[in-house]
Protein backbone atom coordinates (compact mmCIF):
# COMPACT_ATOMS: atom_id res chain seq x y z
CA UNK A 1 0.00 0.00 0.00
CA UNK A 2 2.48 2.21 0.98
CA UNK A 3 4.96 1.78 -2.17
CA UNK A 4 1.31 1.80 -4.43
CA UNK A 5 0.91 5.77 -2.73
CA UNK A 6 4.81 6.47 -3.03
CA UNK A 7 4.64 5.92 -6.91
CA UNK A 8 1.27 7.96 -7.02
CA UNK A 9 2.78 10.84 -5.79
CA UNK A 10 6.46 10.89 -7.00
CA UNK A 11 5.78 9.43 -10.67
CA UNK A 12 5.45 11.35 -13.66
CA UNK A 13 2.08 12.27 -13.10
CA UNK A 14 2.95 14.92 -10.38
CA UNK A 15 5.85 15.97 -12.27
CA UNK A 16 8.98 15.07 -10.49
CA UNK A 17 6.87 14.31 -6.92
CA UNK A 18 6.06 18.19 -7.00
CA UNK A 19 2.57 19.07 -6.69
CA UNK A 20 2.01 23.07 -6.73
CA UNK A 21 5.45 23.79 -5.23
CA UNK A 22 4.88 21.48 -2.33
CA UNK A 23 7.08 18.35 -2.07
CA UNK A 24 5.07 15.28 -2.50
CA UNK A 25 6.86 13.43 -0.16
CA UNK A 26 5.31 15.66 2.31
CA UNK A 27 2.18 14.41 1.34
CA UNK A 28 3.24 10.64 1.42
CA UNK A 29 4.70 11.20 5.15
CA UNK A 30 0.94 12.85 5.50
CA UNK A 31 -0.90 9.85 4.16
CA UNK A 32 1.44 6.98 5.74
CA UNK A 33 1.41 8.21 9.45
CA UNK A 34 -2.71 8.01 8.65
CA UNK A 35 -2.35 4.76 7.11
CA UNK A 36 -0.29 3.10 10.04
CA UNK A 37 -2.12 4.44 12.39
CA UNK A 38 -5.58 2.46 11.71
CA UNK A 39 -6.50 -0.18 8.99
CA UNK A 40 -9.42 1.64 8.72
CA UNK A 41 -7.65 4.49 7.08
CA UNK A 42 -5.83 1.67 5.00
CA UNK A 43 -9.07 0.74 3.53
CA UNK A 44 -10.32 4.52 2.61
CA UNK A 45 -7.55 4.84 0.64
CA UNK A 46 -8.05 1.92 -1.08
CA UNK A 47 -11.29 2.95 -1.97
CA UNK A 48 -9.46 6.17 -3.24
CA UNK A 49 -6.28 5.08 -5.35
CA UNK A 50 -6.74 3.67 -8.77
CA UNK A 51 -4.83 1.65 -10.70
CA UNK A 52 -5.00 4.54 -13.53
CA UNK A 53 -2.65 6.54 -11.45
CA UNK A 54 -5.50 8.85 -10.16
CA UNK A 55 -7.01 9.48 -6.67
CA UNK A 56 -10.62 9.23 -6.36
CA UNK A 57 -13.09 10.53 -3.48
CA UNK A 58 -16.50 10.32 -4.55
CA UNK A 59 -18.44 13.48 -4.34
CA UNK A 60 -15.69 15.34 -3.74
CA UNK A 61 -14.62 18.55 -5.36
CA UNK A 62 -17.17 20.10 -6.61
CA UNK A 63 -18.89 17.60 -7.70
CA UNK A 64 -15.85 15.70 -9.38
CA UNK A 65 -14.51 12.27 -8.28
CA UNK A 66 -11.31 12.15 -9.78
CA UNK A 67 -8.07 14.27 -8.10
CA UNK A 68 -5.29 14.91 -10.75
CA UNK A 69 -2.53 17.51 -10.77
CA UNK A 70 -4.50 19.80 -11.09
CA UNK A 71 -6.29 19.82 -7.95
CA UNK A 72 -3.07 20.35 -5.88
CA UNK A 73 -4.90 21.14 -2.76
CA UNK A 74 -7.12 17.89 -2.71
CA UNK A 75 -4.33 15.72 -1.36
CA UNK A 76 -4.25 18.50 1.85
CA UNK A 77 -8.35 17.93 1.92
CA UNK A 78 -8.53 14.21 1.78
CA UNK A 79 -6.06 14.08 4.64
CA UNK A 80 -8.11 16.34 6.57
CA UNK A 81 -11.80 14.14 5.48
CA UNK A 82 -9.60 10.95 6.37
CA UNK A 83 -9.45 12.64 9.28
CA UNK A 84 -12.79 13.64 10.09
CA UNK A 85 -14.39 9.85 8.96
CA UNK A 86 -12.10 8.26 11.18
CA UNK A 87 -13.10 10.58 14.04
CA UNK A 88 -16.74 9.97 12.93
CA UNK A 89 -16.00 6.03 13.54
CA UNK A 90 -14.02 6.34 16.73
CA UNK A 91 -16.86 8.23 18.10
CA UNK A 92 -19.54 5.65 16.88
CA UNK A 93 -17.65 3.01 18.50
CA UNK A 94 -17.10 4.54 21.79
CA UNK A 95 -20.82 5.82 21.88
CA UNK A 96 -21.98 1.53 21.16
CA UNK A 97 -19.22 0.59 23.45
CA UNK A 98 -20.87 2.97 26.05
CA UNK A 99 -24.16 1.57 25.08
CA UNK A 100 -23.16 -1.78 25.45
CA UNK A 101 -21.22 -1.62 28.61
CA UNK A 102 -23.80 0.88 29.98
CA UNK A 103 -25.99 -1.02 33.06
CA UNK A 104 -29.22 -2.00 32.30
CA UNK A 105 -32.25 -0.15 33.46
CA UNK A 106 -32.00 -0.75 37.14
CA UNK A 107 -35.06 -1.48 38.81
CA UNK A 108 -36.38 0.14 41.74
CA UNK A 109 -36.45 -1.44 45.35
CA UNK A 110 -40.03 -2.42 46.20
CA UNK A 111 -41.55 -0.67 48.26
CA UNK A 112 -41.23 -2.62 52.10
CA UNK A 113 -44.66 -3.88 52.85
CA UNK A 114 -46.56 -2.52 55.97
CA UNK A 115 -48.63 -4.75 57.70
CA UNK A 116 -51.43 -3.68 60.36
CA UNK A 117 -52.62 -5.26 63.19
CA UNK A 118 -56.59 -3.57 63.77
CA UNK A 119 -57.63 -5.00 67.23
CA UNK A 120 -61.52 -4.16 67.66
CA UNK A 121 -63.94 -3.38 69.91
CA UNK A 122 -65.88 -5.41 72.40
CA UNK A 123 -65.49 -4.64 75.99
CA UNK A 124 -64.18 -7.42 78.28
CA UNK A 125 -64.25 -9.90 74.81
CA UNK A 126 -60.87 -8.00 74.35
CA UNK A 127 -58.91 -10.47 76.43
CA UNK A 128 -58.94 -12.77 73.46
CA UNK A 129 -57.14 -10.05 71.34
CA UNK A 130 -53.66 -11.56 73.75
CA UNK A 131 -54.64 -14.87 72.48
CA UNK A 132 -54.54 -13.13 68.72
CA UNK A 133 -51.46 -11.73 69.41
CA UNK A 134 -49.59 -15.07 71.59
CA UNK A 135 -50.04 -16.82 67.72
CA UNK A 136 -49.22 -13.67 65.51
CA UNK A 137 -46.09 -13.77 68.05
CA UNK A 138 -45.02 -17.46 68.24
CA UNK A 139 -45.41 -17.38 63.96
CA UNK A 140 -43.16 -14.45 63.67
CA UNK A 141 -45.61 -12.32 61.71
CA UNK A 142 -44.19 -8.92 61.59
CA UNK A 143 -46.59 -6.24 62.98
CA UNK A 144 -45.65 -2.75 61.66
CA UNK A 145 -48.64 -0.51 63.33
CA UNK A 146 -51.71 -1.59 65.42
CA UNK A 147 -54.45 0.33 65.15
CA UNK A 148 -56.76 -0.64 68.30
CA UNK A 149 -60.47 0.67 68.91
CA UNK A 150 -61.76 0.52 72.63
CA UNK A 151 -60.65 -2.62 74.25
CA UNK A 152 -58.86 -3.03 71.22
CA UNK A 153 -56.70 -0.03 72.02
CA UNK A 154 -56.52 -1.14 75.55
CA UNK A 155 -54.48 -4.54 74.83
CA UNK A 156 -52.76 -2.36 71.78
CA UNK A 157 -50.86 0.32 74.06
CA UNK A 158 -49.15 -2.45 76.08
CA UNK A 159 -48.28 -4.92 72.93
CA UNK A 160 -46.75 -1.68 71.08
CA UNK A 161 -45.00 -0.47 74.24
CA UNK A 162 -43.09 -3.25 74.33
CA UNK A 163 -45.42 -6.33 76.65
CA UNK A 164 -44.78 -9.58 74.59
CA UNK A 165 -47.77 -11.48 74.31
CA UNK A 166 -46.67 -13.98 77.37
CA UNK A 167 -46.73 -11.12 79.47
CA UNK A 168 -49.63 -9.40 78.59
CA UNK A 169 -51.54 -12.62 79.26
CA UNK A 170 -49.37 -13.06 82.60
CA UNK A 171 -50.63 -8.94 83.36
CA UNK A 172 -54.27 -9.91 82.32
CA UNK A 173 -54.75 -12.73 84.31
CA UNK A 174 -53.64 -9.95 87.40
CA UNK A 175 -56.21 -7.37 86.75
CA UNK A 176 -58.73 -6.47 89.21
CA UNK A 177 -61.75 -4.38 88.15
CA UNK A 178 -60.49 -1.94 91.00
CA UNK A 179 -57.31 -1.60 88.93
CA UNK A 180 -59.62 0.40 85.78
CA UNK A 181 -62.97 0.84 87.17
CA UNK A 182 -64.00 4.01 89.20
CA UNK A 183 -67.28 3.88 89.99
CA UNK A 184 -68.68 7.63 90.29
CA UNK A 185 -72.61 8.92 91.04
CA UNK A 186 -74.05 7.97 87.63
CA UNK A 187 -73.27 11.82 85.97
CA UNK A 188 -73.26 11.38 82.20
CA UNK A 189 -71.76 8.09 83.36
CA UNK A 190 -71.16 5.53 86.00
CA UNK A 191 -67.32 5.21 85.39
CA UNK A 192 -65.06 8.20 85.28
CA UNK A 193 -62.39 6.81 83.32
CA UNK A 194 -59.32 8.18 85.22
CA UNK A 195 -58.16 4.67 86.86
CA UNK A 196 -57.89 3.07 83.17
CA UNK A 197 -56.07 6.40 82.20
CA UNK A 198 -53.69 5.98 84.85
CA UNK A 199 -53.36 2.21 84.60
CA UNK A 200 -52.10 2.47 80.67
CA UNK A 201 -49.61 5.36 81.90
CA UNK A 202 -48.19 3.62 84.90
CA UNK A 203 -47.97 0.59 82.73
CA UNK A 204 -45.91 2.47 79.72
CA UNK A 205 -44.31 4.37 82.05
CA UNK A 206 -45.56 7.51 80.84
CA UNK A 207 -44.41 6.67 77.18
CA UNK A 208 -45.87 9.57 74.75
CA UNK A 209 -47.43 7.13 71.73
CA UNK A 210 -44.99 8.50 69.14
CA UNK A 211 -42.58 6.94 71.18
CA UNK A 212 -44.09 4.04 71.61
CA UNK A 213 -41.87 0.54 69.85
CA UNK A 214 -44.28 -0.26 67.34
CA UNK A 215 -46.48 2.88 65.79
CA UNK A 216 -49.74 2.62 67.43
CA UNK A 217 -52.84 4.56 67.09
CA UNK A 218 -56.70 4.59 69.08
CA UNK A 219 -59.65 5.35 67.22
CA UNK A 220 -61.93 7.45 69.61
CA UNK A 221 -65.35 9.62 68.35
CA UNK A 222 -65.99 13.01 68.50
CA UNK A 223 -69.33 13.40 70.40
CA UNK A 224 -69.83 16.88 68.96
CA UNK A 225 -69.45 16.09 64.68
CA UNK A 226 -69.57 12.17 65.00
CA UNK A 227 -66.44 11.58 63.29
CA UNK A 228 -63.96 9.43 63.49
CA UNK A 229 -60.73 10.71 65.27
CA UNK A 230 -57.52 8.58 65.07
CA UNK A 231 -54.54 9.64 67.74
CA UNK A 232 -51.52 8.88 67.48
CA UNK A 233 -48.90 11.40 69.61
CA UNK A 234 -49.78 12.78 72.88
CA UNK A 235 -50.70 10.81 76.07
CA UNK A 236 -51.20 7.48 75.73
CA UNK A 237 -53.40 7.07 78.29
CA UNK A 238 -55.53 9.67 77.57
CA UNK A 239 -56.09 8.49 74.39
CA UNK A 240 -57.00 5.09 75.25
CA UNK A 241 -59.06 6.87 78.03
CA UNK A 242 -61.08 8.01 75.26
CA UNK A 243 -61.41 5.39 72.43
CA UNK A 244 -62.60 3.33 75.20
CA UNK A 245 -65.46 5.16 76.80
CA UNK A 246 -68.48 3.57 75.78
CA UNK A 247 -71.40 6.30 75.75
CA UNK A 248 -73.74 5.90 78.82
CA UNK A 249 -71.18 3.95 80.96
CA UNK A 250 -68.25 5.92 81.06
CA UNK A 251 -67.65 10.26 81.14
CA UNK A 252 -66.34 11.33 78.23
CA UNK A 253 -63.07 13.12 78.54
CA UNK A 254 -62.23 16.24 77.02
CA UNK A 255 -58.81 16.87 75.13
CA UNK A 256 -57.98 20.27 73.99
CA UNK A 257 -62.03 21.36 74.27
CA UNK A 258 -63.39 18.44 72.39
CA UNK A 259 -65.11 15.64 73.85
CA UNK A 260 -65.02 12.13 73.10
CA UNK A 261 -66.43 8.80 73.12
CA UNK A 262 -65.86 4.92 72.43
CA UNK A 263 -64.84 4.61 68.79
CA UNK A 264 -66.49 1.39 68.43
CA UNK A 265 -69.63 3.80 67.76
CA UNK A 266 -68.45 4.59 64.14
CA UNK A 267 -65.21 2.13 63.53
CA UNK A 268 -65.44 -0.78 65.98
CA UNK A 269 -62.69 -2.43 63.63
CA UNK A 270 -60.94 0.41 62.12
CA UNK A 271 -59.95 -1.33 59.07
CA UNK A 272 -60.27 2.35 56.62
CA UNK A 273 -58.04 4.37 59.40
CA UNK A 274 -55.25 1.60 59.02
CA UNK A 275 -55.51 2.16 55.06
CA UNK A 276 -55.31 5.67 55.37
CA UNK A 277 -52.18 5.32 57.99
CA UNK A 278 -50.26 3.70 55.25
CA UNK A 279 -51.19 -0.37 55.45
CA UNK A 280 -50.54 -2.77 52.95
CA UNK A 281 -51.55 -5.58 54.58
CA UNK A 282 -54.25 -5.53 57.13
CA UNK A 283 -54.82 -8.57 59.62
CA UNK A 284 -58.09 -7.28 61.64
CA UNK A 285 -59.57 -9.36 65.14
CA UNK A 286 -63.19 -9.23 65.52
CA UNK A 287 -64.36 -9.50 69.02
CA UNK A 288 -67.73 -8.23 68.41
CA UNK A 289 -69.41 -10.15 65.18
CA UNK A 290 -70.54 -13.49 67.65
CA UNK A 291 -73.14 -11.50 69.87
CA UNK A 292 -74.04 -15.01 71.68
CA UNK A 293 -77.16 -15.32 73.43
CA UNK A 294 -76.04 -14.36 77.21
CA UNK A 295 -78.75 -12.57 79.21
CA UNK A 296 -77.71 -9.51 80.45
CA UNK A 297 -77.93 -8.73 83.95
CA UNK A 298 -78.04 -5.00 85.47
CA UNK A 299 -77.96 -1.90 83.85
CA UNK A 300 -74.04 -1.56 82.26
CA UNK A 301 -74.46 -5.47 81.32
CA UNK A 302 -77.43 -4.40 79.23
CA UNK A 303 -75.85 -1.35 77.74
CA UNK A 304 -72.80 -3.23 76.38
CA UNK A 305 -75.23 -6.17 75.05
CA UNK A 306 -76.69 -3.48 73.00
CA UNK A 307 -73.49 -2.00 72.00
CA UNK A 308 -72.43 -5.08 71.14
CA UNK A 309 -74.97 -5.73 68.85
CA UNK A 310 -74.24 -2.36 67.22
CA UNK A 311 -70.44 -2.96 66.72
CA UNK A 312 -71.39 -6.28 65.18
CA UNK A 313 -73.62 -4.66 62.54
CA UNK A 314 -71.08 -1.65 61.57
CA UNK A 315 -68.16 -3.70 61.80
CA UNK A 316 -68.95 -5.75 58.74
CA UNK A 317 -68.55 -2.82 56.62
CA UNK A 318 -65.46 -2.40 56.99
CA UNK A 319 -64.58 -5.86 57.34
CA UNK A 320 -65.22 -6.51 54.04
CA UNK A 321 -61.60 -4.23 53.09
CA UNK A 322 -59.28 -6.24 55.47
CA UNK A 323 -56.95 -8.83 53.86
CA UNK A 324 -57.26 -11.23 56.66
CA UNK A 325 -60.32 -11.35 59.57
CA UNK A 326 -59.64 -12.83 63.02
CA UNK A 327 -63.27 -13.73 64.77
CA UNK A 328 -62.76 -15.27 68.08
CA UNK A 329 -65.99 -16.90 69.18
CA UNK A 330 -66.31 -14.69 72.37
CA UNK A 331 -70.22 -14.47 72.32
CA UNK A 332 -70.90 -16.22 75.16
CA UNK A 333 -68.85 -13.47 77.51
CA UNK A 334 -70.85 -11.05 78.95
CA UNK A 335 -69.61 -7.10 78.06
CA UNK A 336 -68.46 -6.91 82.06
CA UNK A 337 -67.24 -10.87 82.71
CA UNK A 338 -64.04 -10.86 83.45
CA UNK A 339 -63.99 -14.19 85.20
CA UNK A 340 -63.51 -15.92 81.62
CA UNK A 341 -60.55 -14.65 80.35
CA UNK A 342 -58.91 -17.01 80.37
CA UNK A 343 -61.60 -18.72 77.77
CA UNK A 344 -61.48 -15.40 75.78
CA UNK A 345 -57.52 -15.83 75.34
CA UNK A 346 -57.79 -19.55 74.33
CA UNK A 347 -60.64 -18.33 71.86
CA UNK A 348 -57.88 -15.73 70.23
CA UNK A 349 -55.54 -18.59 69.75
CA UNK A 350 -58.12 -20.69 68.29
CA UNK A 351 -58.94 -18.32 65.72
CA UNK A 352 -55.78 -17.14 64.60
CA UNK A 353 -54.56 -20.55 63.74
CA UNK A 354 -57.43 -20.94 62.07
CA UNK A 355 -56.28 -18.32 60.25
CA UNK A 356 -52.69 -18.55 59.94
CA UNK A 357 -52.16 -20.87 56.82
CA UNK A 358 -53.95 -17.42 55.02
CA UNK A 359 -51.49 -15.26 57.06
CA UNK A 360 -49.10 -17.41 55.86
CA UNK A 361 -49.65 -17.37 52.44
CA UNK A 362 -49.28 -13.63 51.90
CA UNK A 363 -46.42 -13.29 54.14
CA UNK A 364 -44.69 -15.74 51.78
CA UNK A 365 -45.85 -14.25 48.42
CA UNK A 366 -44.74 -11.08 49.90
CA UNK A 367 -41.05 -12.28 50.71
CA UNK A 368 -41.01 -13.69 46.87
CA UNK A 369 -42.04 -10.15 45.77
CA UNK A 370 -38.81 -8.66 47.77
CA UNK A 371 -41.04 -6.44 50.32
CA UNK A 372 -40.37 -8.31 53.16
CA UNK A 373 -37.42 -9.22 54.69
C-alpha cells in the first residue's frame, strides 16, 4: 500500500513528486502516518487510489470524483476528510461501546410492605385479642402498626410499648376491676375513666405514643361532629381513656375542648383508618361479630349487650376491606365478665390458627415479591 501511494505521488504524473510547489513526499509522510495508524484508514484509501494513477473521493470537489494535478490542494483535503471519517468512527464506537457496557435499566427497590394489626372493639371480649397476638407472636408475623379501637386499644398500648404477648396474658390474668374501674354517682356516666387512664400510663411508664416501639394509634369519636378521630402522639393514656369510653357507661373526657367517646360507635374495627395510615396488609380481630345469646344482667351489662350488637352490625362494613379477619368466638362473655378470660384468650388462639395458613400465604408471596425481609 504504501509503495502503491509512493509511486502515485512521486511518478510522472505529479511531475517530479512536486505538486504546486509542495514536495510530494510531504504528502506521502501525510498519508502513511494516517495509514499506520488504523486499517481503517488503509481501507479509505483503497477505496481512493486507482490503478490509472488517479485518486478518487466520490463526491468530492465540486462535484468531481477524480483528483489529478490539477487539484493540488485535494491531497491537503482528503487528509483532513480521512481525518474527520475516522473521528466519525471512533466516536460511533465509543458511543456503542458505552451503550453496550452501559448497566441496564436498574429497577427500583419495592416498596417494604406494611402490615397492620386492627384490634376491635368489644369490651371485656378483648382479652382474646392476647390470644390473637400469643399466635401472631409465636409465627413471627411482623406487625408494623396496630391500630386498636376501645378494648382493642386497651391490649394495643401495652403490645406496642413493648409487653410480649406472654406477658400481657401473665398482666391480664392480674387485673382487678379496682385496677380500671372508678365507679362515680351515675353523671353522664357511672365510670369516670381516670383509673384506666392511669393504669395504661403507669404501665408504659408515661411513654408519649410516638414513642411508643411499634407505631400505634386509638380510634376514639368526637361526640360533637360524630367523626372518626384517630390519635396517634400525645398521652397514651388519655387516648385510650377516650377510644374506650363507651357512651352511657363511662364520662367522656375532654382533650384540647373536644369531647369524646368509644370509637367502636363509628369504627369498631378500624380497618379504613389503618388504610389511610399507610397499610398494605391488614390482619383485623373481631371480638364483636358473635353476639351469643347471654342474658344480660343489670344496667351496664345491658348497655354493652346493646353495644355489642351495634359494633357487630357496623363492623362488617369495613370488614369486608381487610386482607385477613380474626373472629374469636367470644359471644358467650358477657360485656363486664371478666372471670372468663382465660376462655377469651384460648378463643384468640383458636382463631388465629385458624387463620394462619392465610397469614401465611401472603407473608410468603410477599417475601417472593422482595417487600419483606
Amino acid at each position: 500500500m504504501q509503495a502503491c501511494v509512493r509511486q502515485k505521488l512521486s511518478g510522472s504524473s505529479f511531475e517530479g513528486g512536486y505538486i504546486s510547489g509542495i514536495p510530494a513526499r510531504i504528502h506521502y509522510v501525510r498519508l502513511t502516518v494516517i495509514i499506520h495508524r488504523s486499517c481503517v484508514r488503509e481501507v479509505l484509501m483503497r477505496m481512493c487510489l486507482h490503478d490509472s494513477g488517479q485518486m478518487h473521493f466520490p463526491g468530492y470537489g465540486y462535484g468531481k470524483s477524480v483528483f489529478d494535478k490539477s487539484d493540488a490542494e485535494g491531497l491537503f483535503l482528503i487528509d483532513m476528510d480521512i481525518k474527520r471519517i475516522i473521528a466519525i468512527i471512533a466516536s460511533l464506537s465509543l458511543f456503542f461501546i458505552a451503550v453496550s457496557c452501559a448497566p441496564k435499566g436498574i429497577q427500583p427497590a419495592p416498596k417494604p410492605a406494611k402490615v397492620a394489626l386492627v384490634l376491635g372493639a368489644g369490651s371485656s371480649k378483648g382479652f382474646a385479642h392476647i390470644g390473637v397476638l400469643k399466635v401472631i407472636e409465636s409465627h413471627k408475623i411482623p406487625v408494623h402498626m396496630i391500630v386498636g379501637t376501645s378494648a382493642g386499644s386497651f391490649v394495643g398500648s401495652l403490645y406496642a410499648y413493648g409487653f410480649d404477648a406472654f406477658e400481657l396474658q401473665k398482666l391480664s390474668f392480674g387485673i382487678r376491676k379496682d385496677d380500671i374501674i372508678d365507679f362515680t354517682i351515675p353523671d353522664n356516666g357511672f365510670i369516670k375513666g381516670e383509673k384506666l387512664e392511669g393504669y395504661i400510663n403507669n404501665a408504659l411508664k408515661n411513654t408519649p405514643m410516638e414513642r411508643l416501639r411499634i407505631p400505634f394509634y386509638a380510634v376514639a369519636t368526637d361526640i360533637q361532629t360524630g367523626r372518626e378521630v384517630v390519635f396517634g402522639n400525645g398521652n397514651t393514656g388519655t387516648a385510650v381513656r377516650a377510644s374506650c369510653s363507651i357512651p352511657g357507661v363511662f364520662m367522656p373526657p375532654v382533650i384540647s375542648g373536644r369531647m369524646y367517646i368509644d370509637g367502636g360507635t363509628v369504627s369498631p374495627v378500624a380497618v379504613e383508618a389503618a388504610r389511610k395510615l399507610g397499610a398494605d396488609i391488614v390482619i383485623a380481630v373481631d371480638i364483636s361479630s358473635d353476639t351469643g345469646s347471654t342474658v344480660p344482667k343489670g344496667t351496664i351489662e345491658t348497655i354493652l349487650q346493646s353495644i355489642s350488637i351495634m359494633y357487630s352490625k357496623l363492623s362488617a362494613i369495613q370488614l369486608a376491606n381487610a386482607d385477613v379477619v380474626i373472629k374469636p368466638q367470644v359471644g358467650f362473655i358477657g360485656g363486664a365478665d371478666f372471670s372468663k378470660r382465660h376462655e377469651a384468650v384460648l378463643e384468640g388462639e383458636k382463631a388465629a390458627l385458624a387463620a394462619m395458613p392465610k397469614i401465611q400465604e401472603i407473608m410468603n408471596k410477599l417475601k417472593q415479591e422482595g417487600r419483606l425481609d
